[in-house]
C-alpha atoms as a PDB file:
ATOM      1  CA  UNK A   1       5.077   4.372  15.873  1.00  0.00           C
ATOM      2  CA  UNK A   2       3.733   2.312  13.081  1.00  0.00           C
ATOM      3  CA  UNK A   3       5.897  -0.363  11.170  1.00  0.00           C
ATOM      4  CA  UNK A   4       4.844  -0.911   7.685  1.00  0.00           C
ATOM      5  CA  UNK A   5       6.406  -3.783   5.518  1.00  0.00           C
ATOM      6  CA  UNK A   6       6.249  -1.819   2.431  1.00  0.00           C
ATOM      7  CA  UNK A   7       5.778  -5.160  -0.022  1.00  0.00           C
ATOM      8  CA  UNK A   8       6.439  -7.101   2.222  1.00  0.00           C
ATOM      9  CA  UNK A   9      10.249  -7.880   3.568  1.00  0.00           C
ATOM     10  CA  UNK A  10      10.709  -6.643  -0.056  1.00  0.00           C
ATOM     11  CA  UNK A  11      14.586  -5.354   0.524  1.00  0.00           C
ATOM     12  CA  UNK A  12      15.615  -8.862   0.861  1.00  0.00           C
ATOM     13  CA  UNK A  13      12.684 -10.814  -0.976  1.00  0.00           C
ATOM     14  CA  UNK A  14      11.313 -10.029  -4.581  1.00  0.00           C
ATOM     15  CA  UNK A  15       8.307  -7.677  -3.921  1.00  0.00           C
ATOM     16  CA  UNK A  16       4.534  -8.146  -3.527  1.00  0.00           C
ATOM     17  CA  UNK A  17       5.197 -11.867  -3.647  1.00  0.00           C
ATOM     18  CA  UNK A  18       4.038 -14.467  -0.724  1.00  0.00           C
ATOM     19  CA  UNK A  19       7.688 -14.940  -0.038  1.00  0.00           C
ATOM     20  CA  UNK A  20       8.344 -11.595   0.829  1.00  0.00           C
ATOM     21  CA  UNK A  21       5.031 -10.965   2.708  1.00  0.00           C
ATOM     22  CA  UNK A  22       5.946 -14.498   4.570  1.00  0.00           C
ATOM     23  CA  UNK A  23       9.351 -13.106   5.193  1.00  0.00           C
ATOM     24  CA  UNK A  24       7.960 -10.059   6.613  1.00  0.00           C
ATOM     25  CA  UNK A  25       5.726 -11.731   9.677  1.00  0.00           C
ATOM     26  CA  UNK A  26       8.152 -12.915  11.724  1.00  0.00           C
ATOM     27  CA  UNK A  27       8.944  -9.541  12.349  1.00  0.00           C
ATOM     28  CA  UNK A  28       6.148  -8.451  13.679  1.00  0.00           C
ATOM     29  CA  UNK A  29       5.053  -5.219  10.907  1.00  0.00           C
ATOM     30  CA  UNK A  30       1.492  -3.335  12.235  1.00  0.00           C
ATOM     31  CA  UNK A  31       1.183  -3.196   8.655  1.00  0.00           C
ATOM     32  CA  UNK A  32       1.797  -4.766   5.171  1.00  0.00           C
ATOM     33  CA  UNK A  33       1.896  -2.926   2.202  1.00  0.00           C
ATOM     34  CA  UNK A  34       0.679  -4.101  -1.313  1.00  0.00           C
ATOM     35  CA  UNK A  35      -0.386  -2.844  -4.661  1.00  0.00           C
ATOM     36  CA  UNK A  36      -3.514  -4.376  -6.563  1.00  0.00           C
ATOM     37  CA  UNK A  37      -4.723  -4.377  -9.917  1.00  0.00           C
ATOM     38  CA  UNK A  38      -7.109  -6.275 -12.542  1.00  0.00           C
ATOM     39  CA  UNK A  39      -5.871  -9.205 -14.919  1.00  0.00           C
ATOM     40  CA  UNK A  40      -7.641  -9.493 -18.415  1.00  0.00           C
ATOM     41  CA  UNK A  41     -10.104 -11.780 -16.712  1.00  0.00           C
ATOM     42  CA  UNK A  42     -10.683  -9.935 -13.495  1.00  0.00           C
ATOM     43  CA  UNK A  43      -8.973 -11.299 -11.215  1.00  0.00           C
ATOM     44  CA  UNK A  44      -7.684  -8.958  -8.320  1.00  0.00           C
ATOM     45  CA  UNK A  45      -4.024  -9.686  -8.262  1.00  0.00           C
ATOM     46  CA  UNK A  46      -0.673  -7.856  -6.461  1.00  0.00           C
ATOM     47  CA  UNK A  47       1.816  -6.481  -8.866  1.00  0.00           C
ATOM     48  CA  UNK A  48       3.606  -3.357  -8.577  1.00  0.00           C
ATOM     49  CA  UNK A  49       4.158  -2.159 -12.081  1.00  0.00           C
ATOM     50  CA  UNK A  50       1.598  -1.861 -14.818  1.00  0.00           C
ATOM     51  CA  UNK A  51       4.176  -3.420 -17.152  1.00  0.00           C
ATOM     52  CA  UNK A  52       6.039  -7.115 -16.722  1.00  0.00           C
ATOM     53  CA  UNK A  53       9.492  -5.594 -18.011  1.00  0.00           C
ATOM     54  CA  UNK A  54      11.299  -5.039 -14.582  1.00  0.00           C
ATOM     55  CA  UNK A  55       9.677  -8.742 -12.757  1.00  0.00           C
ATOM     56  CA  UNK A  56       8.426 -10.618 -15.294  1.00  0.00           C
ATOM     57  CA  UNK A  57      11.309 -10.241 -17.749  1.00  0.00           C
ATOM     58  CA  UNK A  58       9.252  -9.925 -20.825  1.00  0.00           C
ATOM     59  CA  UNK A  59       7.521  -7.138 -22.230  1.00  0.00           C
ATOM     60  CA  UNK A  60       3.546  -6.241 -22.301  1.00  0.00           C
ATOM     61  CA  UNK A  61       0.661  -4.884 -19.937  1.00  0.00           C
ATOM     62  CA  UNK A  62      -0.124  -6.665 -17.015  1.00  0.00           C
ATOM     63  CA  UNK A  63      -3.965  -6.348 -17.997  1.00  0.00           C
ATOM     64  CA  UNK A  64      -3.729  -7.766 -21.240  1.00  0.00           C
ATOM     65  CA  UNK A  65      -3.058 -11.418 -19.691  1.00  0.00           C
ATOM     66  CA  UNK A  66      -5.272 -13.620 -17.966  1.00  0.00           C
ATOM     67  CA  UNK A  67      -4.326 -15.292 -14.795  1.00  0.00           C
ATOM     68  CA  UNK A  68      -3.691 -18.470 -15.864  1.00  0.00           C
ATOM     69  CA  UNK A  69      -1.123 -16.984 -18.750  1.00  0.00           C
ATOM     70  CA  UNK A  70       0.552 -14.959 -15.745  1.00  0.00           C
ATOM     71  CA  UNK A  71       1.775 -17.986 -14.420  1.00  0.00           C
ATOM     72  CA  UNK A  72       5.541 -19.562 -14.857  1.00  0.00           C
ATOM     73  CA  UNK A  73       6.934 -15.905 -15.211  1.00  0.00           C
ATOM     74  CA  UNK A  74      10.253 -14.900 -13.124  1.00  0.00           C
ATOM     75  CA  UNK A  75       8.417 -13.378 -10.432  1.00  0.00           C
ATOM     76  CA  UNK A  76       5.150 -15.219  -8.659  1.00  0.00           C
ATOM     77  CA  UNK A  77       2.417 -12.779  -9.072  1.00  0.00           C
ATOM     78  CA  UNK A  78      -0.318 -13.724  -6.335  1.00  0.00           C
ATOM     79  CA  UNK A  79      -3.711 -12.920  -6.204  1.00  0.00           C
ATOM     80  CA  UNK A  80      -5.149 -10.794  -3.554  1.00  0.00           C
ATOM     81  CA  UNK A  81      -6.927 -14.321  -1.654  1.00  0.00           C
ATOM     82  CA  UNK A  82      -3.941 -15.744  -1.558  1.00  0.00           C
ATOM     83  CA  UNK A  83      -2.459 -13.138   0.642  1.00  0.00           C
ATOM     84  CA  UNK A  84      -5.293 -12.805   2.583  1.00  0.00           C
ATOM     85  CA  UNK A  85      -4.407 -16.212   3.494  1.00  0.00           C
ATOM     86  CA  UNK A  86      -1.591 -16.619   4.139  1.00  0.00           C
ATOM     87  CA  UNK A  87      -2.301 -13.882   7.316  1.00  0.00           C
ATOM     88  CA  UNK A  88      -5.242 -15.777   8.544  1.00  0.00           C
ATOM     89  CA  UNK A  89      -5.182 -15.269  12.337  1.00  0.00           C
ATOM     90  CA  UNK A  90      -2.159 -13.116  12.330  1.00  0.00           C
ATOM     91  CA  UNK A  91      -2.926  -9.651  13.415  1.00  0.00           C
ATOM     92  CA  UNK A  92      -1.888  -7.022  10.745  1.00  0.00           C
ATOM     93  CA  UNK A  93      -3.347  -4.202   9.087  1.00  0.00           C
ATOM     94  CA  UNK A  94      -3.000  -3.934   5.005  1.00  0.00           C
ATOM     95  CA  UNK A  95      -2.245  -0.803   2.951  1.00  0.00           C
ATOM     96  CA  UNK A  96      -3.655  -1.954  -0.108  1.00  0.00           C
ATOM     97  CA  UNK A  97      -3.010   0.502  -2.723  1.00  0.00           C
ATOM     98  CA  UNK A  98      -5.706   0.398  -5.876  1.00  0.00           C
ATOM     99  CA  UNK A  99      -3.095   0.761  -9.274  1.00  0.00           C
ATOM    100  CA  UNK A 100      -6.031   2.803 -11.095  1.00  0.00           C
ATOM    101  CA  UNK A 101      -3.644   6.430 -11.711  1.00  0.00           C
ATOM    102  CA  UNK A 102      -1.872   5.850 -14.861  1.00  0.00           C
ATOM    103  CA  UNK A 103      -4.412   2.457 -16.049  1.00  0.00           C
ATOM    104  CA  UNK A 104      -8.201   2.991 -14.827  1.00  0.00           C
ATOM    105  CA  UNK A 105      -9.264  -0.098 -13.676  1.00  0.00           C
ATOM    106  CA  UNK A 106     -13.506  -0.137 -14.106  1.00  0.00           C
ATOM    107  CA  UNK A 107     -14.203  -2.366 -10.894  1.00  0.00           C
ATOM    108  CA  UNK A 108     -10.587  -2.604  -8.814  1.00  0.00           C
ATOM    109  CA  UNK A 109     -12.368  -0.726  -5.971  1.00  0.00           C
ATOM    110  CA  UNK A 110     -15.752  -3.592  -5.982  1.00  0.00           C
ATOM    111  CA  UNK A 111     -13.597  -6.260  -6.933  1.00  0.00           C
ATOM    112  CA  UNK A 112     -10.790  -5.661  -4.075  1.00  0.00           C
ATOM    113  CA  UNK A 113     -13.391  -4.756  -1.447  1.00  0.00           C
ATOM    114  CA  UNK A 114     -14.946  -8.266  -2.196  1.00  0.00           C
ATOM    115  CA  UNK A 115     -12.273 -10.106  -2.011  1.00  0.00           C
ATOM    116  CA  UNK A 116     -11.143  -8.685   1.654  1.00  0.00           C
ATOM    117  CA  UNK A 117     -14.691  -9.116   2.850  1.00  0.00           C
ATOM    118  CA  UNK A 118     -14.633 -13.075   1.389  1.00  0.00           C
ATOM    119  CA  UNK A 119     -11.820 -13.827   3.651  1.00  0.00           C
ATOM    120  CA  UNK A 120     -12.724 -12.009   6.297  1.00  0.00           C
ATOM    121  CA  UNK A 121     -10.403  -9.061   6.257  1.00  0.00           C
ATOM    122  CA  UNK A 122     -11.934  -5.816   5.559  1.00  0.00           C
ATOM    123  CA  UNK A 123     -11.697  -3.908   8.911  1.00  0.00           C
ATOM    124  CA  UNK A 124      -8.465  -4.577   8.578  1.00  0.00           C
ATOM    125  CA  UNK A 125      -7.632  -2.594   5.557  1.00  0.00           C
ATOM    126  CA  UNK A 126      -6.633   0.857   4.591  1.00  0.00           C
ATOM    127  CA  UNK A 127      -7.571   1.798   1.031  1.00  0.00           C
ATOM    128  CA  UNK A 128      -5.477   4.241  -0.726  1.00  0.00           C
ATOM    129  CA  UNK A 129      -4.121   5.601  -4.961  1.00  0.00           C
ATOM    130  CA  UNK A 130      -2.811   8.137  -6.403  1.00  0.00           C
ATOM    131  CA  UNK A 131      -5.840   8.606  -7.671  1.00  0.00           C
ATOM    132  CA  UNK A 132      -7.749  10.388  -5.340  1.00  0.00           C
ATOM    133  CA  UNK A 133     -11.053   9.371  -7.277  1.00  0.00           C
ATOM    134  CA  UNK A 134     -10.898   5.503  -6.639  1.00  0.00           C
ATOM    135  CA  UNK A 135     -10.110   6.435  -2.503  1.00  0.00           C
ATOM    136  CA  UNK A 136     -13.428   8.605  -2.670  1.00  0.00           C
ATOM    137  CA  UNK A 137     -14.483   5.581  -4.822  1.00  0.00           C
ATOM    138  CA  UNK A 138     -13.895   2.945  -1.590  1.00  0.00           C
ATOM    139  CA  UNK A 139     -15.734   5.108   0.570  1.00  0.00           C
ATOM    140  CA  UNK A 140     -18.785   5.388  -1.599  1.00  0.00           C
ATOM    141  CA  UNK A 141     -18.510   1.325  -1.789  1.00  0.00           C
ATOM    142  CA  UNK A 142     -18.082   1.302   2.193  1.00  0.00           C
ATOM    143  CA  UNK A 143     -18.363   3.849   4.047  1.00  0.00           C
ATOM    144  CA  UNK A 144     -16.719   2.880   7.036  1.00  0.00           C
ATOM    145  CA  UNK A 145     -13.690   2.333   5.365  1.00  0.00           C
ATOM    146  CA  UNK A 146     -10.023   3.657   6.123  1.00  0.00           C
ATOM    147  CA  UNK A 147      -8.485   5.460   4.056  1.00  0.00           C
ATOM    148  CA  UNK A 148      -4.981   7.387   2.943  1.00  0.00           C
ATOM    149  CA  UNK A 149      -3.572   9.904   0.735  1.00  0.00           C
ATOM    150  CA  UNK A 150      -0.250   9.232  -1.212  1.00  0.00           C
ATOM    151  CA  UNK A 151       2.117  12.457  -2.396  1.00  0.00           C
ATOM    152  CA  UNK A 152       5.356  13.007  -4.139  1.00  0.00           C
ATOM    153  CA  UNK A 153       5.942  16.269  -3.240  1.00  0.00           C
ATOM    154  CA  UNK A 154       4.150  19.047  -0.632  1.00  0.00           C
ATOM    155  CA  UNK A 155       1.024  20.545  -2.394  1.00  0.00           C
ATOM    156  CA  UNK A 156      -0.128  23.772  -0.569  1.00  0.00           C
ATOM    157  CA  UNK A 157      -3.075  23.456   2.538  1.00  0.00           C
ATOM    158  CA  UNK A 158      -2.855  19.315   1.738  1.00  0.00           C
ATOM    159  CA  UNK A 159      -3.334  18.967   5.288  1.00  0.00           C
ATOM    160  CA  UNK A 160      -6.575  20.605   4.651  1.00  0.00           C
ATOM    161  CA  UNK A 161      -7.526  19.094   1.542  1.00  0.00           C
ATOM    162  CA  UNK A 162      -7.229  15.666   3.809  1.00  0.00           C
ATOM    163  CA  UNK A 163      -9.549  16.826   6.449  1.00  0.00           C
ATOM    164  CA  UNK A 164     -12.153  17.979   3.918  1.00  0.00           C
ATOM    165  CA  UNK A 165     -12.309  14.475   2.307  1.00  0.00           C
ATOM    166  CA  UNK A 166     -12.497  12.637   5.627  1.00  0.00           C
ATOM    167  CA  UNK A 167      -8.801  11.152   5.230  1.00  0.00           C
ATOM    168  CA  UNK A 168      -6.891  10.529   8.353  1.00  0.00           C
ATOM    169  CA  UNK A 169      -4.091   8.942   6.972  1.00  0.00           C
ATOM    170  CA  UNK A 170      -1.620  10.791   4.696  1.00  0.00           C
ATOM    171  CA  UNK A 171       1.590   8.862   3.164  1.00  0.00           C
ATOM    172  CA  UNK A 172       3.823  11.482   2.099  1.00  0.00           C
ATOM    173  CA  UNK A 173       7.514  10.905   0.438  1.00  0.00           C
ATOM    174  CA  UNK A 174       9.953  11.141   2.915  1.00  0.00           C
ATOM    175  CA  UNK A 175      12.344  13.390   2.119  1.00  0.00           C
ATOM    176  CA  UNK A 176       9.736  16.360   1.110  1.00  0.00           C
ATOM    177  CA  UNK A 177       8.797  16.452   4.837  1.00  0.00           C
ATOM    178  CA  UNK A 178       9.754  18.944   7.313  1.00  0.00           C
ATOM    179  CA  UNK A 179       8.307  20.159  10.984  1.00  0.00           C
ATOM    180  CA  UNK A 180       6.055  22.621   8.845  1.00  0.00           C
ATOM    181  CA  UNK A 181       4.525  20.037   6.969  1.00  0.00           C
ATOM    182  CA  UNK A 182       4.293  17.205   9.742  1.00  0.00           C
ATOM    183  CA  UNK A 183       2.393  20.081  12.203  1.00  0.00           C
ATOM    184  CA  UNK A 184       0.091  21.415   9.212  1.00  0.00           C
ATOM    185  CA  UNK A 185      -1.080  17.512   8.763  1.00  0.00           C
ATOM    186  CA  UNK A 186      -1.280  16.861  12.724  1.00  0.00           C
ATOM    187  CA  UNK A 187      -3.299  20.163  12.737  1.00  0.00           C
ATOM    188  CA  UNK A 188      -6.112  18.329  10.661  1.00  0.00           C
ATOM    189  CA  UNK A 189      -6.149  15.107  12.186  1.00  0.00           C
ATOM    190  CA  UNK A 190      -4.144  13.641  10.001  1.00  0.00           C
ATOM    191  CA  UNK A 191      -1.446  10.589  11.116  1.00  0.00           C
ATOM    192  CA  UNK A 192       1.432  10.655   9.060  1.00  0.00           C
ATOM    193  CA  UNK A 193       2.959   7.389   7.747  1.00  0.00           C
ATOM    194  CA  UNK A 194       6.042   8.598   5.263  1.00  0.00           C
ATOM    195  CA  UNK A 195       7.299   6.440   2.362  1.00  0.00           C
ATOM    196  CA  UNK A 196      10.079   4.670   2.094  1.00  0.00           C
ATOM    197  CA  UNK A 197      12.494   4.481   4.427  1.00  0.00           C
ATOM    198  CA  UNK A 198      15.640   2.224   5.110  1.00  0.00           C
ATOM    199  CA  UNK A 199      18.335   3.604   6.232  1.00  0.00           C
ATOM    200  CA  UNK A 200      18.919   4.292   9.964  1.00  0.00           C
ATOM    201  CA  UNK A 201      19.336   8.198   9.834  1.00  0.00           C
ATOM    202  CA  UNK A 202      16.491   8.935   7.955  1.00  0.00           C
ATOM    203  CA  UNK A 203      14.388   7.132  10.335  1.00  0.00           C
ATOM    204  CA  UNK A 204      15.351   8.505  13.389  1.00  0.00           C
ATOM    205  CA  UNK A 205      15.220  11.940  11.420  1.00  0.00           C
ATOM    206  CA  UNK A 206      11.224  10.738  11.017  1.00  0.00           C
ATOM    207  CA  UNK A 207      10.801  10.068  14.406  1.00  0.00           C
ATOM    208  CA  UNK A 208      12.144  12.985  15.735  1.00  0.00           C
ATOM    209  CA  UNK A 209       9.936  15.449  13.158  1.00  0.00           C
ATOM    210  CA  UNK A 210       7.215  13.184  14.759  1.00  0.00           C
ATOM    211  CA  UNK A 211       5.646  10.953  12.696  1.00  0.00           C
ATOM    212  CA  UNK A 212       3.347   8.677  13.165  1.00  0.00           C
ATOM    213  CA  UNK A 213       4.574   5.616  11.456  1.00  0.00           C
ATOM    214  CA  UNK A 214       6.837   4.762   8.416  1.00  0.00           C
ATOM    215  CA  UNK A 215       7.163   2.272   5.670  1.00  0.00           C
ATOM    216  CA  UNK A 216       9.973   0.233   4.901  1.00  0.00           C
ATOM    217  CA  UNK A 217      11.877  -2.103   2.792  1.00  0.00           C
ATOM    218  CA  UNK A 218      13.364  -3.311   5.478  1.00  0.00           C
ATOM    219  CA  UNK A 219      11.348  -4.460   8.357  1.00  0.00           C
ATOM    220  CA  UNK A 220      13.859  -6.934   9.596  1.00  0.00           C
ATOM    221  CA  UNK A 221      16.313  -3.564  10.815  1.00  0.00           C
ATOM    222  CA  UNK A 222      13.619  -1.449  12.037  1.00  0.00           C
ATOM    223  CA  UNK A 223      14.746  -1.233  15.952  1.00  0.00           C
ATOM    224  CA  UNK A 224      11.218   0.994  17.253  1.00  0.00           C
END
């Protein structure tokens, strides 16, 4: 059963930031979850939102700023290196999730890849969007790469739409699953790593449709 720090220890911790992936170590997460996307001057950087209302307290696109003018805002935004980093020598997997659905990114897919293979991390990784075109995009970049397939809801044969694309990772929303659904993805080799989960009973109501992992807020309660 896989234990993913969904943003890092991000229940206690403001998301995506190095505190909250710091936070989340000592625990011990297979996993870390993050979301990327592109600064006006290209720089691969982890931020949730395509807006800075909710964080960074002011309004505007996170695109239309450079780095540098990203800096001093209520929230840290990091870049991607700097993560990278900070889990030099620790043994964790990343779900790094490419923000390129409702903003198209030209590059997040080259640019990210780069950056993991720089520092030395891109076995390590699992690629995934909501936009099903930059996951195909990753593999055409690396072959070898692993990859995963967000939902919000069931969509009919997805098991099957997964195991035509090569995916054997899908990360549906919790609460639409049922024993159905979890057999239909087992079925075609898919794992199943549910999003997001925090409170006790819906966990152990995971584990017992048999999943294969789950991510979390919360990675300091998780007890499996």
């Amino acid at each position: 059963m896989k234990r993913i720090a969904h943003r890092g220890l991000s229940g206690l911790h403001p998301e995506n930031t190095i505190e909250a992936f710091a936070a989340a170590l000592p625990y011990r997460p297979d996993a870390i979850e993050l979301d990327v996307q592109l600064t006006r001057d290209g720089q691969v950087v982890i931020f949730h939102d395509e807006t800075l209302d909710r964080l960074g307290k002011r309004p505007g696109w996170l695109k239309d700023f450079t780095y540098e003018e990203l800096q001093g805002l209520p929230v840290a935004i990091p870049l991607l290196e700097d993560y990278f980093r900070l889990i030099q020598g620790v043994s964790v997997d990343t779900f790094v999730e490419m923000k390129n659905s409702f903003i198209v990114y030209p590059e997040l897919e080259e640019k990210t890849i780069a950056v993991a293979e720089r520092l030395g991390r891109l076995d390590d990784c699992i690629f995934f969007s909501a936009n099903h075109y930059s996951v195909m995009r990753c593999r055409e970049l690396r072959p070898q790469s692993r990859l995963c397939f967000p939902f919000d809801n069931w969509i009919y044969d997805y098991g099957a739409y997964c195991e035509k694309r090569g995916i054997t990772i899908a990360m549906p929303y919790h609460l639409a699953l049922t024993e159905e659904i979890v057999a239909d993805f087992h079925a075609h080799g898919a794992l199943i790593y549910p999003w997001t989960v925090d409170e006790p009973r819906d966990m152990q109501r995971l584990i017992d449709l048999g999943v294969d992992g789950m991510l979390t807020n919360r990675i300091d309660t998780v007890w499996f």
